[in-house]
C-alpha atoms as a PDB file:
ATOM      1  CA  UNK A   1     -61.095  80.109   0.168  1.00  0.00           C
ATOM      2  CA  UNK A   2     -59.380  78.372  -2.861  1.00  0.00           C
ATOM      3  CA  UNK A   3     -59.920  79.565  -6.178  1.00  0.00           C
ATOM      4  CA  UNK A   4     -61.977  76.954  -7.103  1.00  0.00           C
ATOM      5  CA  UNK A   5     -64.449  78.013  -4.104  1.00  0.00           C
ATOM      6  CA  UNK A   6     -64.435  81.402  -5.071  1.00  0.00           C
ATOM      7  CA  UNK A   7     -65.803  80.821  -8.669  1.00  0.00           C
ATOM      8  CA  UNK A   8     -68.261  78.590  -7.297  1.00  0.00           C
ATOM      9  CA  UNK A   9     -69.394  81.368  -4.844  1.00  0.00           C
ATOM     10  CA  UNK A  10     -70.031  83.905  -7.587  1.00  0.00           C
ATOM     11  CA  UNK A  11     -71.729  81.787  -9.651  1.00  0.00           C
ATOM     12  CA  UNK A  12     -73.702  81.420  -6.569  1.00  0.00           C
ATOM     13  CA  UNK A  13     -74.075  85.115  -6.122  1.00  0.00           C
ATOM     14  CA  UNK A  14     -75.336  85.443  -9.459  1.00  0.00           C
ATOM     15  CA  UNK A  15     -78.142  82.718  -9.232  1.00  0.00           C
ATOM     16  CA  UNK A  16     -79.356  84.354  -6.100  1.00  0.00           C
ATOM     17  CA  UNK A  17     -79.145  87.935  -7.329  1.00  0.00           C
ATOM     18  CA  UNK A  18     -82.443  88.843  -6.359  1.00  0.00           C
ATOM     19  CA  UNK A  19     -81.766  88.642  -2.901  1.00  0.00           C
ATOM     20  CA  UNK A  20     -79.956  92.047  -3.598  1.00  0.00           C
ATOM     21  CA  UNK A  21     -82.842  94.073  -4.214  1.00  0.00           C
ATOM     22  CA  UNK A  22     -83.380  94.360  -0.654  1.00  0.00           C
ATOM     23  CA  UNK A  23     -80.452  96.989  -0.354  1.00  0.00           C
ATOM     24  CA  UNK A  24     -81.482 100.318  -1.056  1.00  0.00           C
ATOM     25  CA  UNK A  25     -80.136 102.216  -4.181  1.00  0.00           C
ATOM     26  CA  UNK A  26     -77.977 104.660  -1.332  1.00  0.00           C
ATOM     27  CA  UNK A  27     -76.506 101.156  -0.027  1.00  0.00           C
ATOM     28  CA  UNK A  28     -76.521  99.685  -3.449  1.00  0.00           C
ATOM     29  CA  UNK A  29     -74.388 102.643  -4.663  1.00  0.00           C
ATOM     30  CA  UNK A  30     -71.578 102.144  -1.371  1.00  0.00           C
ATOM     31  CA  UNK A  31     -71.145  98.525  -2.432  1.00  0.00           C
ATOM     32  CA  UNK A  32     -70.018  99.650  -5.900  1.00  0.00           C
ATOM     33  CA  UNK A  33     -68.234 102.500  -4.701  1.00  0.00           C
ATOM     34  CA  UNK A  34     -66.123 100.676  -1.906  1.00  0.00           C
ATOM     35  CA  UNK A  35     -66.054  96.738  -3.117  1.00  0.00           C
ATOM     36  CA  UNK A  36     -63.281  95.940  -0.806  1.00  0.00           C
ATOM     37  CA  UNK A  37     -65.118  97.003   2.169  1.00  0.00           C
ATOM     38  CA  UNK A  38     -68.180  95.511   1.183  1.00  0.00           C
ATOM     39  CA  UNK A  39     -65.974  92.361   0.774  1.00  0.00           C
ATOM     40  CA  UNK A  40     -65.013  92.716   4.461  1.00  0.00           C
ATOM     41  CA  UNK A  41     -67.406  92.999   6.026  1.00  0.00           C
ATOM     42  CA  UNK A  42     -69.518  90.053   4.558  1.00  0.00           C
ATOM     43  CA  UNK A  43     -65.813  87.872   5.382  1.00  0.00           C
ATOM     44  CA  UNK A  44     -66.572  89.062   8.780  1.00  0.00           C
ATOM     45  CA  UNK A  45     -69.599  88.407   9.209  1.00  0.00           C
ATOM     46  CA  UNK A  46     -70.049  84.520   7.549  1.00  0.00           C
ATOM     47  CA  UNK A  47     -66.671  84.175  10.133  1.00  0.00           C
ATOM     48  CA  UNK A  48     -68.166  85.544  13.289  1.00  0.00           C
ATOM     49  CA  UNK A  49     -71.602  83.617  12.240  1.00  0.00           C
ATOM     50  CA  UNK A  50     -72.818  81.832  15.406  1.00  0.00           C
ATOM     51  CA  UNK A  51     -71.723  78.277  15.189  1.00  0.00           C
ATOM     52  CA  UNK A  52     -73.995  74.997  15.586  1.00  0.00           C
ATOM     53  CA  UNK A  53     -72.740  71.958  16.251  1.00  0.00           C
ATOM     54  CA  UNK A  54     -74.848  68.537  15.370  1.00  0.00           C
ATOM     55  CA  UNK A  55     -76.602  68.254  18.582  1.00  0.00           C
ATOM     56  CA  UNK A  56     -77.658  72.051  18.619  1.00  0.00           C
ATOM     57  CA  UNK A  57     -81.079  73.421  18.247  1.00  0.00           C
ATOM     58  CA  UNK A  58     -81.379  74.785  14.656  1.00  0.00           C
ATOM     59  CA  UNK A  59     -82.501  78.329  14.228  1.00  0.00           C
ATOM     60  CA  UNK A  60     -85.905  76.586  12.824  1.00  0.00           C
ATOM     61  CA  UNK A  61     -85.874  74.795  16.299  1.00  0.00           C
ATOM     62  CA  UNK A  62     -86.244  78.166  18.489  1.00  0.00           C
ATOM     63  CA  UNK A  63     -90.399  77.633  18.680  1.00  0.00           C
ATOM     64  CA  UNK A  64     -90.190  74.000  19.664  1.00  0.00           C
ATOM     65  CA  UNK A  65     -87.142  74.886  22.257  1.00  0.00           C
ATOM     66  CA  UNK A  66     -89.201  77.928  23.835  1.00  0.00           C
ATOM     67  CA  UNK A  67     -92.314  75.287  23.979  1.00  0.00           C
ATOM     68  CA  UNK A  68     -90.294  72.375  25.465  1.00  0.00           C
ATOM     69  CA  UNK A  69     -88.783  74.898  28.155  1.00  0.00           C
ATOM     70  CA  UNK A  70     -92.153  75.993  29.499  1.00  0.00           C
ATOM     71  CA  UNK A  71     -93.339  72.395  29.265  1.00  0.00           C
ATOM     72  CA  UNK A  72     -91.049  71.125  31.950  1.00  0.00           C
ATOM     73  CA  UNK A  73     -91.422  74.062  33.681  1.00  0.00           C
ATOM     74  CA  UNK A  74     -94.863  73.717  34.179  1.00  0.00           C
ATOM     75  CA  UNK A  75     -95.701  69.639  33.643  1.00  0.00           C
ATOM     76  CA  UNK A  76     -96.695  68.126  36.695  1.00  0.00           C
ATOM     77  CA  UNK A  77     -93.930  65.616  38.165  1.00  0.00           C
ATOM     78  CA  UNK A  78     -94.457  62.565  36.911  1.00  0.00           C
ATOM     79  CA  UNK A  79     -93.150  60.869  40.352  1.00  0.00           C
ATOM     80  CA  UNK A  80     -92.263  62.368  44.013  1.00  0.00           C
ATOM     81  CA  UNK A  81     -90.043  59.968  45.878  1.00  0.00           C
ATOM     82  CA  UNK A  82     -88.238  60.294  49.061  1.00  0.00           C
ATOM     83  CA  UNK A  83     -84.303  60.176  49.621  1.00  0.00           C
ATOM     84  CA  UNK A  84     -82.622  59.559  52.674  1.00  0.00           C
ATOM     85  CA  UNK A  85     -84.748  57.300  54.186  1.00  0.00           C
ATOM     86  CA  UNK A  86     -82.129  55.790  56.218  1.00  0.00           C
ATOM     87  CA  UNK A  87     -80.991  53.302  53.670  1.00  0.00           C
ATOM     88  CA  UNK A  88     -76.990  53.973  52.976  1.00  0.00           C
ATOM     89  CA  UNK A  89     -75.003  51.294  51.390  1.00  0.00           C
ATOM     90  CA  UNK A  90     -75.850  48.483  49.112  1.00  0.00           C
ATOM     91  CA  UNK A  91     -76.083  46.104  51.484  1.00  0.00           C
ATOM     92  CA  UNK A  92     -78.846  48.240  52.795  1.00  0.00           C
ATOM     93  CA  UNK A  93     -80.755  48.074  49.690  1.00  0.00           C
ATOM     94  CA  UNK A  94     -80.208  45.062  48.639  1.00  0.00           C
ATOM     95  CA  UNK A  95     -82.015  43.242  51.778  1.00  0.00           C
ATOM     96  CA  UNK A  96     -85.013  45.860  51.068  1.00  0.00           C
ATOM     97  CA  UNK A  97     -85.161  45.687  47.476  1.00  0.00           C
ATOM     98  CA  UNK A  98     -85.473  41.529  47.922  1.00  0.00           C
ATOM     99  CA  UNK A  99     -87.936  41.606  50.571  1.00  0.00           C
ATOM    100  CA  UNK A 100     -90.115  43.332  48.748  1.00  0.00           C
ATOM    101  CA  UNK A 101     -89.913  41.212  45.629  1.00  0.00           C
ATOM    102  CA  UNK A 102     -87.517  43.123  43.397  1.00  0.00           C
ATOM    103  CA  UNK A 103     -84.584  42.421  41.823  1.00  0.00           C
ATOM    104  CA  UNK A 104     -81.251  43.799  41.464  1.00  0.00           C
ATOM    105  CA  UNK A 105     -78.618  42.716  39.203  1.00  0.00           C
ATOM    106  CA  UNK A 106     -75.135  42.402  39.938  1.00  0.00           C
ATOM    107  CA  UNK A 107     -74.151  45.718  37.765  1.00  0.00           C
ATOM    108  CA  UNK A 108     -75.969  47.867  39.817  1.00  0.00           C
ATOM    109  CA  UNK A 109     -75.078  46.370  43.079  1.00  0.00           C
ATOM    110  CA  UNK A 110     -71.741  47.407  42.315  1.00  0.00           C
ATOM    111  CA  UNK A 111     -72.573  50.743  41.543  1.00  0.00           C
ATOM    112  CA  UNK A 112     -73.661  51.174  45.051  1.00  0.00           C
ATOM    113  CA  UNK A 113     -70.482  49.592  46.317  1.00  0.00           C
ATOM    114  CA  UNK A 114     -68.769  52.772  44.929  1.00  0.00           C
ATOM    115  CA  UNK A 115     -67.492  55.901  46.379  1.00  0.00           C
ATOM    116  CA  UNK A 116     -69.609  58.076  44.166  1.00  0.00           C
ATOM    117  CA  UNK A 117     -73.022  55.968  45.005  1.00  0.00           C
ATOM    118  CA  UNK A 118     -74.048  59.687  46.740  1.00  0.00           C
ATOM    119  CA  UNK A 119     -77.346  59.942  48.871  1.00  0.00           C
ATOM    120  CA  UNK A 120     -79.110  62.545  50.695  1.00  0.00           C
ATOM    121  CA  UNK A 121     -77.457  63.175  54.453  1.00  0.00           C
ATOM    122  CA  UNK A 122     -81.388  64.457  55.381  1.00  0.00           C
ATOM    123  CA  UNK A 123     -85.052  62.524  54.390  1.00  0.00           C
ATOM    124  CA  UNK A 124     -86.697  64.925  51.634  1.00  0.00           C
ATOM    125  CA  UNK A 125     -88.838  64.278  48.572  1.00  0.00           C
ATOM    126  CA  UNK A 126     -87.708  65.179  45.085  1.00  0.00           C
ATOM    127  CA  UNK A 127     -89.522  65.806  41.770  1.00  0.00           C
ATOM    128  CA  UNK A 128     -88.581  63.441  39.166  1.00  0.00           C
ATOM    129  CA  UNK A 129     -89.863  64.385  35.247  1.00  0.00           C
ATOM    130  CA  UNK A 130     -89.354  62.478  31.964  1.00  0.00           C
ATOM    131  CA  UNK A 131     -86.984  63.087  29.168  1.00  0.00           C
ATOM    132  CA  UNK A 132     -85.709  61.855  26.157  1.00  0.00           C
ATOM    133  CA  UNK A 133     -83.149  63.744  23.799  1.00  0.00           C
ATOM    134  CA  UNK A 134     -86.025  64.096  21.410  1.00  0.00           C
ATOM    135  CA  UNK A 135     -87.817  65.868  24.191  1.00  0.00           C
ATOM    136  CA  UNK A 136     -85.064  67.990  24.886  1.00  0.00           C
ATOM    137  CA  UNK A 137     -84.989  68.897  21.293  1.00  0.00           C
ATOM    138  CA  UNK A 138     -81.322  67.714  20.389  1.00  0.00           C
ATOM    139  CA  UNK A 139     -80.517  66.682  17.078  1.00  0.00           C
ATOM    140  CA  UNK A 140     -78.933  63.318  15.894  1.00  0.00           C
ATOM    141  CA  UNK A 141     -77.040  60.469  17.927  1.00  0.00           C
ATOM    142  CA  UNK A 142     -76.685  63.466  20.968  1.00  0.00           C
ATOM    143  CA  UNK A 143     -74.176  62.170  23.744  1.00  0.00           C
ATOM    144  CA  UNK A 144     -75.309  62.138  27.650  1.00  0.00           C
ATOM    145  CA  UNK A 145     -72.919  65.083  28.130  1.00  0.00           C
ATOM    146  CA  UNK A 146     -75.350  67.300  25.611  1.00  0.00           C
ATOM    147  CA  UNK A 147     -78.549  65.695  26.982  1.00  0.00           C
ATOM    148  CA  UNK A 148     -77.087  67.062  30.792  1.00  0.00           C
ATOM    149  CA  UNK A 149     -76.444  70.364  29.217  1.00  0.00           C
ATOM    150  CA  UNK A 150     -79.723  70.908  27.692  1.00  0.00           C
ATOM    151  CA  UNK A 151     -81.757  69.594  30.370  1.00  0.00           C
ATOM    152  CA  UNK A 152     -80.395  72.215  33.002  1.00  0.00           C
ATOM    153  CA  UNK A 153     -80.981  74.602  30.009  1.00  0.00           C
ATOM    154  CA  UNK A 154     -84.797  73.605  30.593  1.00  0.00           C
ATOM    155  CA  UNK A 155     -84.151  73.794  34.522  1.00  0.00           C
ATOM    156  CA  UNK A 156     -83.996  69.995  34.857  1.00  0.00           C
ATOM    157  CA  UNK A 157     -80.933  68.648  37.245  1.00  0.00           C
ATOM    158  CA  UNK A 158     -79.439  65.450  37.431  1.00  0.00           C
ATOM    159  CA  UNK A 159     -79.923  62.937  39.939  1.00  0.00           C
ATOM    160  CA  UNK A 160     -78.136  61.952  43.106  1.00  0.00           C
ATOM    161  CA  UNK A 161     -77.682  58.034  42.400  1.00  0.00           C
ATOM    162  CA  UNK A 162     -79.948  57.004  45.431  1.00  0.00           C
ATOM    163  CA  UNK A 163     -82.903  57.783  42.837  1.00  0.00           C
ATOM    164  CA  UNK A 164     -81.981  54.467  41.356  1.00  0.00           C
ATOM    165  CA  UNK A 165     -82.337  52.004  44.137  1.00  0.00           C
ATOM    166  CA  UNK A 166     -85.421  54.025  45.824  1.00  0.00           C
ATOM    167  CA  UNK A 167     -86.776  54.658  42.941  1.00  0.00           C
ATOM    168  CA  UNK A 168     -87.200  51.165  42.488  1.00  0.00           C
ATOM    169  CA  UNK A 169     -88.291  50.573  45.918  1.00  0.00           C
ATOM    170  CA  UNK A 170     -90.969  53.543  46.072  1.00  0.00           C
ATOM    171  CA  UNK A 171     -92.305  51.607  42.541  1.00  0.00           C
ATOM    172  CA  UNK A 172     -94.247  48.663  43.170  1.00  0.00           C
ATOM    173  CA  UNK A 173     -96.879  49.060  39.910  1.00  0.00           C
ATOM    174  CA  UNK A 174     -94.581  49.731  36.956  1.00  0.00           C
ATOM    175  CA  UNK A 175     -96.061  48.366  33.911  1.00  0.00           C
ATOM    176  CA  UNK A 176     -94.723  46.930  30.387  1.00  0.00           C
ATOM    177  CA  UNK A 177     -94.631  49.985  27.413  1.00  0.00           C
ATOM    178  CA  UNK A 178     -93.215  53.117  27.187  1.00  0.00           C
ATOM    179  CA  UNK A 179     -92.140  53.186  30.514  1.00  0.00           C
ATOM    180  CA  UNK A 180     -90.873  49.730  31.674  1.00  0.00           C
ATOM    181  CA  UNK A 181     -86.964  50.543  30.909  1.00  0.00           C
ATOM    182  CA  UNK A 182     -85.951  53.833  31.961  1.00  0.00           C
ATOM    183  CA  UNK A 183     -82.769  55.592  32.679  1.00  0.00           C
ATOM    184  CA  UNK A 184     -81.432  57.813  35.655  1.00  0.00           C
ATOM    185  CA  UNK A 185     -80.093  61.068  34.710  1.00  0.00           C
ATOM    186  CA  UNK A 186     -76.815  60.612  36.835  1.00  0.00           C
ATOM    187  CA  UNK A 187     -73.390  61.049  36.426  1.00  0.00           C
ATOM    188  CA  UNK A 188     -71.791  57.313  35.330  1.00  0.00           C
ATOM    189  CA  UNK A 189     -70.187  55.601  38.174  1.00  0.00           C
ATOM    190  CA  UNK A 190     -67.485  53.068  37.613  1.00  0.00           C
ATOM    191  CA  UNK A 191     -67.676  49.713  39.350  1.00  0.00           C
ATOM    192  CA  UNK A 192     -63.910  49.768  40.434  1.00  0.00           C
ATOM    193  CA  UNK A 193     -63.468  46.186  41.525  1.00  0.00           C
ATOM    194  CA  UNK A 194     -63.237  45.771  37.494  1.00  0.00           C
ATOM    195  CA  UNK A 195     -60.918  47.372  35.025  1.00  0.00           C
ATOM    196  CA  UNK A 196     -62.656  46.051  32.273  1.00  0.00           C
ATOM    197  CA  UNK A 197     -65.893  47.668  33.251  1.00  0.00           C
ATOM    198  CA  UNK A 198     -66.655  50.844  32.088  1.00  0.00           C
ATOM    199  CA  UNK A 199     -68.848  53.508  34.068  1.00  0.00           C
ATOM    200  CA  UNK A 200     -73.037  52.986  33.821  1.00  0.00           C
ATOM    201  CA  UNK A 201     -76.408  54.449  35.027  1.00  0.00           C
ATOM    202  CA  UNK A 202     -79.369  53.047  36.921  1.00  0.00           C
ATOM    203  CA  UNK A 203     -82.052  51.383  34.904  1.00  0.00           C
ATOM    204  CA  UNK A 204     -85.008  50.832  36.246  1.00  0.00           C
ATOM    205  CA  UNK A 205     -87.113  48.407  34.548  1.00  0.00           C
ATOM    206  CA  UNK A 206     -89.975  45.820  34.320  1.00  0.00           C
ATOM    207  CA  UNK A 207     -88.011  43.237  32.408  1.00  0.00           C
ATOM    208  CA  UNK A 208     -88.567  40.013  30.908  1.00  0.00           C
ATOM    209  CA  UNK A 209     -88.254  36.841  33.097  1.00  0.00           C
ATOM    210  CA  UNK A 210     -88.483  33.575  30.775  1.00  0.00           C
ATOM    211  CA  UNK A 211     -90.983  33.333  28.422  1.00  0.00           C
ATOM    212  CA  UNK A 212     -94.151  34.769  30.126  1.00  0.00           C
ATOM    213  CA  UNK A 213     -93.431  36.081  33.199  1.00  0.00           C
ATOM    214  CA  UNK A 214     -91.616  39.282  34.234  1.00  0.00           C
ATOM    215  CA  UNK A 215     -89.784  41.136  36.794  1.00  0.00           C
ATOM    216  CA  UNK A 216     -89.295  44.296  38.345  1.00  0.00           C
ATOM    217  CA  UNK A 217     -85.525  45.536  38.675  1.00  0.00           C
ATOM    218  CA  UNK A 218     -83.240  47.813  39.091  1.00  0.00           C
ATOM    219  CA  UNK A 219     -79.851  47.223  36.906  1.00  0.00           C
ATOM    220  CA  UNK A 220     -77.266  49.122  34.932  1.00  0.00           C
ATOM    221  CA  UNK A 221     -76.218  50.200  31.835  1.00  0.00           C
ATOM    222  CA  UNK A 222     -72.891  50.627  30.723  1.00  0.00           C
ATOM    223  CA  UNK A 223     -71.697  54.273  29.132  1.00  0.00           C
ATOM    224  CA  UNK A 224     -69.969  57.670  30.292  1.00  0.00           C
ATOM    225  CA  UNK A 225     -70.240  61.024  29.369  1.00  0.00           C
ATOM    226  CA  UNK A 226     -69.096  61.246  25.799  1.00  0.00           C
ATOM    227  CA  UNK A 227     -71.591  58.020  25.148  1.00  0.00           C
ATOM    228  CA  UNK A 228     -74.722  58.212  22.875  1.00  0.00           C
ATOM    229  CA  UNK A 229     -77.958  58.611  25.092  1.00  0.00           C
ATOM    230  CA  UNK A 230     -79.889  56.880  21.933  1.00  0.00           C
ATOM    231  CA  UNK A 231     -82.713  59.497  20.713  1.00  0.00           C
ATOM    232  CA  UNK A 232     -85.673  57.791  21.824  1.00  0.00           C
ATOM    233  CA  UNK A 233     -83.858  55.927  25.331  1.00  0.00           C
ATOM    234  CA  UNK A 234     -86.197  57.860  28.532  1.00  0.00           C
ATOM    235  CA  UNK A 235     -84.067  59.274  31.275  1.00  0.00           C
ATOM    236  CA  UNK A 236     -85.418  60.848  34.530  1.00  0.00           C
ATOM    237  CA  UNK A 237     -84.385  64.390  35.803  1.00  0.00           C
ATOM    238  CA  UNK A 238     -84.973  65.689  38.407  1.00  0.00           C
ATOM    239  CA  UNK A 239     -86.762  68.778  38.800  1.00  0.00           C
ATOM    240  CA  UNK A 240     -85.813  71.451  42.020  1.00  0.00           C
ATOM    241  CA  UNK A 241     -89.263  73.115  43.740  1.00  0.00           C
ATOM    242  CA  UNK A 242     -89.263  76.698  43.004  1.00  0.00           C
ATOM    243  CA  UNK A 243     -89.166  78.743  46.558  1.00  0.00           C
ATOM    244  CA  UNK A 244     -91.255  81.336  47.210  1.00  0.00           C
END
């Protein structure tokens, strides 16, 4: 502390010197008697304090944390879809995805051009839930590496990429609103044919398509780990069956 910090601190001790009265006159009586050690170990404690950074629940958070845990523990899905259906690269989906009316920009398609465009080696369905970093109960501009970590606090996973494309497939009826641009919880996969490209995520979306018509698609957008996941953008976890 500098000295300037110091006087500032016992001015502040004296304003709140009321707050003392919960010692006891015994404890009272140690503080006078041994000052330094009373020093000590209030230096030790405010330094050993546990830390918080911006995107961490605050300690006035704890009841909406505990509620939003048991809510996605308990929430029905909000959509079962099934991977491995046979479908494996991008040419694969793309010849699906335009049969059956969709689209599919070019940002995506080269997602699933990629190395890391992972799907499942066996046909199973999945539980996919809802989730924006409000949800999750982060605070301020949190980046997609916090949203991750505080949706497998919650017991949320993310998503093999092949949620994307079927996703899109397996949703014929999406609707305009709250959910007509959504996010995949996945880890960003860089379109390597570009180097000035940076990584992105599936979006799947009902987007506009000239003045009054629309479109359902599946596209991309553009951000890695250490990006902002917006506060109010939706993402979709996935969400493992518990085993009996």
């Amino acid at each position: 502390m500098t000295t300037e910090q110091i006087d500032r601190f016992l001015a502040a001790l004296q304003m709140c010197k009321k707050a003392f009265f919960a010692l006891s006159n015994q404890d009272a009586q140690w503080v006078i008697q041994h000052t330094r050690e009373a020093i000590a170990l209030f230096v030790e404690a405010v330094r050993t304090r546990p830390r918080l950074d911006k995107f961490s629940a605050a300690p006035a958070d704890s009841l909406r944390m505990r509620r939003a845990k048991e809510h996605f523990a308990t929430c029905p899905p909000w959509k079962t879809i099934k991977l491995g259906t046979g479908l494996r690269i991008e040419d694969d989906f793309r010849i699906v995805l335009e049969e059956r009316g969709f689209a599919i920009d070019s940002s995506a398609g080269g997602i699933m051009c990629q190395a890391d465009f992972q799907i499942s080696d066996h046909e199973c369905e999945v539980d996919l839930v809802l989730a924006s970093s409000k949800d999750l109960v982060l605070n301020g501009d949190a980046r997609l590496s916090d949203m991750f970590a505080r949706a497998k606090e919650f017991g949320l996973e993310i998503c093999l990429p092949e949620v994307g494309p079927q996703l899109r497939l397996q949703w014929p009826d999406q609707r305009p609103g709250i959910e007509q641009y959504l996010h995949v919880a996945m880890r960003p996969i860089k379109d390597q044919r570009y180097n000035d490209v940076g990584p992105a995520v599936f979006v799947v979306e009902n987007a506009r398509n000239g003045v009054n018509n629309r479109i359902l698609r599946l596209s991309a957008d553009f951000g890695g780990m250490g990006s902002s996941c917006g506060h109010d953008a939706t993402y979709i976890f996935c969400r493992p069956r518990r085993t009996n």
